[in-house]
N, C-alpha and C. Protein backbone atom coordinates (compact mmCIF):
# COMPACT_ATOMS: atom_id res chain seq x y z
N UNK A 1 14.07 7.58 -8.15
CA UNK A 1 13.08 6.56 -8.45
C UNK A 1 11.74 7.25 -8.72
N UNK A 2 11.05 7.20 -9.82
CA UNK A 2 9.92 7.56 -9.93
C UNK A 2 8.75 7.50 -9.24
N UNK A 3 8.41 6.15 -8.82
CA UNK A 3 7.99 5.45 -8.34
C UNK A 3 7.56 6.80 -6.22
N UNK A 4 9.36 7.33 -6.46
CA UNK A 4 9.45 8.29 -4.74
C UNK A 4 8.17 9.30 -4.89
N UNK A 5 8.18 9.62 -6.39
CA UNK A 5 7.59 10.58 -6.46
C UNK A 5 6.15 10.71 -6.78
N UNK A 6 5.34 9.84 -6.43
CA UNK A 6 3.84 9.47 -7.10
C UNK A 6 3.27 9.52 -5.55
N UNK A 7 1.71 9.53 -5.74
CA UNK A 7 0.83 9.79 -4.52
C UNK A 7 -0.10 8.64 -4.30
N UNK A 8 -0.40 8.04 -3.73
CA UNK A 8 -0.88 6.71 -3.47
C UNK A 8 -1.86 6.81 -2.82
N UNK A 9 -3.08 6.26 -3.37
CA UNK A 9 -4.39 6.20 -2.73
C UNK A 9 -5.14 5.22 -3.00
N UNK A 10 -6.50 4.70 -2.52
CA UNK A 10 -7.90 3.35 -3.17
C UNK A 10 -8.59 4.56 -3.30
N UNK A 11 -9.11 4.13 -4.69
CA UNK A 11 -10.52 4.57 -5.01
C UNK A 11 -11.13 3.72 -5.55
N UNK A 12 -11.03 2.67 -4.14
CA UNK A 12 -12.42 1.20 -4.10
C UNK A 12 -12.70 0.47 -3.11
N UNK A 13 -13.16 0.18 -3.23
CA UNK A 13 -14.19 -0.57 -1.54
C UNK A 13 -13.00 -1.02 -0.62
N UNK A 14 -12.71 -1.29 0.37
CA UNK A 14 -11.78 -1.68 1.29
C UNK A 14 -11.95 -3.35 0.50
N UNK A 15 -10.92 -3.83 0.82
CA UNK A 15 -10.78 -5.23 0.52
C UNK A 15 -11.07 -5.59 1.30
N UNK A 16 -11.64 -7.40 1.72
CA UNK A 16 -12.51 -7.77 2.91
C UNK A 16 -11.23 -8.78 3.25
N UNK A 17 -10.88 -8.49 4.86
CA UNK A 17 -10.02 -9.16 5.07
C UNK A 17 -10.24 -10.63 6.12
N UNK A 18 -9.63 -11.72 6.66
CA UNK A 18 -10.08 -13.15 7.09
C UNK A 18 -8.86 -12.54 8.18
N UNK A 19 -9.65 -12.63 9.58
CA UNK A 19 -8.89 -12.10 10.98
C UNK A 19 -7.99 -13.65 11.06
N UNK A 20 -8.76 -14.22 10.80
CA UNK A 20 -7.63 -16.01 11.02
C UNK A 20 -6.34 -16.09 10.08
N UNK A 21 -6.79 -15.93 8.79
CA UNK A 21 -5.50 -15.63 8.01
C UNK A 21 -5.30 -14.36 7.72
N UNK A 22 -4.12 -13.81 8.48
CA UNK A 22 -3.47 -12.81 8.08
C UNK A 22 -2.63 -12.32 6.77
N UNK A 23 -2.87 -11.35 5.74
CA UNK A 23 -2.28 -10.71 4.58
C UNK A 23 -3.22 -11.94 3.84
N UNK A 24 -4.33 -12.11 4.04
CA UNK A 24 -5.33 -12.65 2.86
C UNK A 24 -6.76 -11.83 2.51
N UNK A 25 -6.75 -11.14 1.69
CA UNK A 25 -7.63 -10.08 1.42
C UNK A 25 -8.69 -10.65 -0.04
N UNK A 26 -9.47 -10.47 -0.32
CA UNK A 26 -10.47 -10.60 -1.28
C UNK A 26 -11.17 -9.32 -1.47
N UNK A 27 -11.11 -9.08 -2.58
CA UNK A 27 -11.21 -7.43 -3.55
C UNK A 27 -12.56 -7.95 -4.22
N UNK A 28 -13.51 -7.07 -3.69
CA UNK A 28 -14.99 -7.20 -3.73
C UNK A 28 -15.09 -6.61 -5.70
N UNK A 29 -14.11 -5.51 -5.46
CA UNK A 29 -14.41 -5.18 -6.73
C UNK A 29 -13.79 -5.69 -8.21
N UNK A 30 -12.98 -7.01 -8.20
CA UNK A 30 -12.40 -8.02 -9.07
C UNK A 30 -12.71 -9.23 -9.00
N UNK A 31 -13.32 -9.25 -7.45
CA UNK A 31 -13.26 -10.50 -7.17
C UNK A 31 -12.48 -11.56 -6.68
N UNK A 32 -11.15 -11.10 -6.74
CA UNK A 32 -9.82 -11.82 -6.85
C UNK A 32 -9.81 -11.92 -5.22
N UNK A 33 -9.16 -13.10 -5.00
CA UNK A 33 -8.67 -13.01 -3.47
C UNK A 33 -7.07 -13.24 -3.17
N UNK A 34 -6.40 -11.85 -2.77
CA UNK A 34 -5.06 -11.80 -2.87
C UNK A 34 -4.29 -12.35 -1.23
N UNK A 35 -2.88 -12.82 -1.54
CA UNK A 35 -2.19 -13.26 -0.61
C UNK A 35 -1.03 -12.45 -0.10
N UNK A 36 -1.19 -11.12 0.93
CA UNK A 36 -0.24 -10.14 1.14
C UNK A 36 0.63 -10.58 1.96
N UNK A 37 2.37 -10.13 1.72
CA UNK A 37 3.00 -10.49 2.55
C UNK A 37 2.84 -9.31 3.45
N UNK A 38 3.61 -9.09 4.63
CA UNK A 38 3.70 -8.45 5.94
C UNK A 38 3.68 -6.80 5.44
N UNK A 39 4.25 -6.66 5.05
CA UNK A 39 4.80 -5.42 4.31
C UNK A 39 3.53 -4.80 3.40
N UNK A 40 3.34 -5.34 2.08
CA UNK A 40 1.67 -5.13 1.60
C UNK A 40 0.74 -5.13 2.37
N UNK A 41 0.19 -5.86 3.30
CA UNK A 41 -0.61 -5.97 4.21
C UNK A 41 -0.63 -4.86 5.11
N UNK A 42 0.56 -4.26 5.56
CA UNK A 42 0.67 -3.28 6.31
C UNK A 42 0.06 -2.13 5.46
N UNK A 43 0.88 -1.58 4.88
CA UNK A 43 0.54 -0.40 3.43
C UNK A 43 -0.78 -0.69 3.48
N UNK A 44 -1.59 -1.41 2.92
CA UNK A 44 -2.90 -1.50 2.69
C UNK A 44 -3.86 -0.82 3.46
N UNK A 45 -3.57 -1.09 4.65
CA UNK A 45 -4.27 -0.75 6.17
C UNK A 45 -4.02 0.48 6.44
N UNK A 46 -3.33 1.19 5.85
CA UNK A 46 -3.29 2.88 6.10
C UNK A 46 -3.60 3.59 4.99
N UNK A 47 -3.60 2.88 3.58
CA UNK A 47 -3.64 3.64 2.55
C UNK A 47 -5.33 3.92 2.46
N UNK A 48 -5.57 5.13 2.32
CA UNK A 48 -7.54 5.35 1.77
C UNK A 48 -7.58 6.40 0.98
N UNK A 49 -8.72 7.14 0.65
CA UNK A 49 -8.87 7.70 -0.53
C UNK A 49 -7.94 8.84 -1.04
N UNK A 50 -7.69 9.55 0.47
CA UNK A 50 -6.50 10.65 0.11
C UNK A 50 -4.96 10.40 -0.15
N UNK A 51 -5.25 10.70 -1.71
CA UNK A 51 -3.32 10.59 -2.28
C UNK A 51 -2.45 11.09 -1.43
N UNK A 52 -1.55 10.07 -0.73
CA UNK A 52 -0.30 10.63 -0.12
C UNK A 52 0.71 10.10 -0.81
N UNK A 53 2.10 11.18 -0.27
CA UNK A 53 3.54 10.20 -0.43
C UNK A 53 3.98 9.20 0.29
N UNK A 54 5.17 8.95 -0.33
CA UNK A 54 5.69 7.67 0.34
C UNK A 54 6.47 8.24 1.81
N UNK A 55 6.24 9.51 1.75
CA UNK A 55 6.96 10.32 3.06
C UNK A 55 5.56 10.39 4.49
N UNK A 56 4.56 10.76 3.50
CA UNK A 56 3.55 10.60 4.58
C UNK A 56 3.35 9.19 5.15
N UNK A 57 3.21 8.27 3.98
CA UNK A 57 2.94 6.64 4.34
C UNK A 57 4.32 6.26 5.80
N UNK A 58 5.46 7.21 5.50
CA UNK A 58 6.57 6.74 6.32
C UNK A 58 6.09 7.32 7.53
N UNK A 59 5.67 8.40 7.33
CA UNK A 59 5.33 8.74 9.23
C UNK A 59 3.63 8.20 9.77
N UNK A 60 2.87 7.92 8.88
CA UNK A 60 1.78 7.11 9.53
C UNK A 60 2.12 5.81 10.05
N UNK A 61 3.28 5.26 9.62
CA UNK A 61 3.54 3.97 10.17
C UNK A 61 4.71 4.10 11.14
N UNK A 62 5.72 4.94 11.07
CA UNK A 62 6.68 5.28 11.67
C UNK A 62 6.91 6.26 13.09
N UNK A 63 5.66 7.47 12.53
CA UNK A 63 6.06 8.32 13.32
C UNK A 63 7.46 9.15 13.13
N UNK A 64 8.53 8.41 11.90
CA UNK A 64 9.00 9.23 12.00
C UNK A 64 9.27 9.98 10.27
N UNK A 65 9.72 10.58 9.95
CA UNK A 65 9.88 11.93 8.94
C UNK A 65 10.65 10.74 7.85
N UNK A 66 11.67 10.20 8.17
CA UNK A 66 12.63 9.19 6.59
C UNK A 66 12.98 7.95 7.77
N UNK A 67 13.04 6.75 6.76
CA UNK A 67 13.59 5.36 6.81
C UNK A 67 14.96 5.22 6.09
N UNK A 68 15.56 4.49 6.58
CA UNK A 68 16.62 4.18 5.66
C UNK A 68 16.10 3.57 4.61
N UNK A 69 17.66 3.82 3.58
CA UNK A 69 17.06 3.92 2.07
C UNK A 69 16.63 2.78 1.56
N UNK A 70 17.39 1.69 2.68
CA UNK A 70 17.01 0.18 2.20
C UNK A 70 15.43 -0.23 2.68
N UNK A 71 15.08 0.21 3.50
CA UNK A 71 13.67 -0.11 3.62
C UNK A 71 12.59 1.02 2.99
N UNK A 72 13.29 2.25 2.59
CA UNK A 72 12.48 2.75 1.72
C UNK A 72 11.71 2.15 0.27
N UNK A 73 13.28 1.71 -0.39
CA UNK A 73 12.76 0.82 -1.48
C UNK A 73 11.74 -0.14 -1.02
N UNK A 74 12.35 -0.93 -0.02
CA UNK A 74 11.42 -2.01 0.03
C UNK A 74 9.74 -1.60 0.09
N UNK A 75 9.44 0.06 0.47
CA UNK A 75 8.24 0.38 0.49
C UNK A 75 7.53 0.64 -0.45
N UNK A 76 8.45 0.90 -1.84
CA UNK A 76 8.18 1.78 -2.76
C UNK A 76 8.28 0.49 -3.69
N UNK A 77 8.78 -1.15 -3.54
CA UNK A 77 8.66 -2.16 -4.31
C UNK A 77 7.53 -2.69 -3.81
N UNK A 78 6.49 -2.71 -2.43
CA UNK A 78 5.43 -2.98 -1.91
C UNK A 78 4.24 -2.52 -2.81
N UNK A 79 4.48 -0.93 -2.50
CA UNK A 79 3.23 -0.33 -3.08
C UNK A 79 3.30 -0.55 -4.59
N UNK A 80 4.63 -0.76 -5.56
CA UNK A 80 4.17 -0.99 -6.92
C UNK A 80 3.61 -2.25 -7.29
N UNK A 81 4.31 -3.65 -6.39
CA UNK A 81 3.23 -4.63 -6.01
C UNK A 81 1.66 -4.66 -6.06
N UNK A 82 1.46 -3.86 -4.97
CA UNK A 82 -0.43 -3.59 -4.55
C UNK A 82 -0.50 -2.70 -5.70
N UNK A 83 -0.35 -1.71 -6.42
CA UNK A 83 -0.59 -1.20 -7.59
C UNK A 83 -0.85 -1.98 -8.89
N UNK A 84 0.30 -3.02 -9.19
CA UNK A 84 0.37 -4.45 -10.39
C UNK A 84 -0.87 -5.12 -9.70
N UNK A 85 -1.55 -5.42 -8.45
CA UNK A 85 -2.38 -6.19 -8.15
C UNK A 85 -4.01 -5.56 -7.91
N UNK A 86 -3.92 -4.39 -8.81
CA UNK A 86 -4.68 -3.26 -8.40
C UNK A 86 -5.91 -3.29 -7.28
N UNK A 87 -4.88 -3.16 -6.33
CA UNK A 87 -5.11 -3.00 -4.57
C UNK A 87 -5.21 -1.61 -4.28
N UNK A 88 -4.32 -0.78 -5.27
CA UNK A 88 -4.27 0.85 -4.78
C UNK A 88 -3.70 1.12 -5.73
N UNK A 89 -3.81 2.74 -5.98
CA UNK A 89 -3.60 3.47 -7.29
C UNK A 89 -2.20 4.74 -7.00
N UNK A 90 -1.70 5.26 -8.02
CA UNK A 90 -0.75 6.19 -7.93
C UNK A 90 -1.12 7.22 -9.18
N UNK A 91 -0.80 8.27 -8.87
CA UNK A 91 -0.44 9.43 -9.21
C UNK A 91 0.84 10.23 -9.28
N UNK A 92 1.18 11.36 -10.39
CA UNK A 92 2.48 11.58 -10.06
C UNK A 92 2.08 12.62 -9.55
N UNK A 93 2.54 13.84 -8.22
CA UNK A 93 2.52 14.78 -7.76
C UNK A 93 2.49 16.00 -8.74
């Protein structure tokens, strides 16, 4: 998957998030105010300016080194999500 192999970072203001509603963010720099499910919402909250992989993103949230492959995708269909919603950016390594 291509997608395994790209580096993921913001290079833009933190999105401003509503502590009452959870995975509802508003992007200072579009304007737009987006509706994250559990999963996006999570990603979001660890991702910042330094490009990582989807291996690092797995142990900042995990602690551990690989996920199974089925929730890998599901990480790697998240972040191209927040990417289409330009929430966060990619790079290929």
């Amino acid at each position: 998957m291509t997608a395994d192999r790209r580096l993921w970072f913001r290079n833009r203001p933190d999105c401003l998030s509503d502590p009452v509603c959870e995975g509802v963010c508003f992007d200072p720099a579009t304007g737009e105010t987006h509706f994250l499910g559990d999963l996006p919402a999570l990603l979001l909250s660890v991702i910042d300016s330094e490009p990582v992989s989807v291996d690092r993103l797995t142990q900042r949230l995990t602690g551990a080194d690989a996920i199974a492959d089925d929730d890998r995708k599901k990480m790697i269909g998240a972040l191209l999500f927040l990417e289409a919603a330009e929430l966060v950016e990619s790079r290929f390594e």
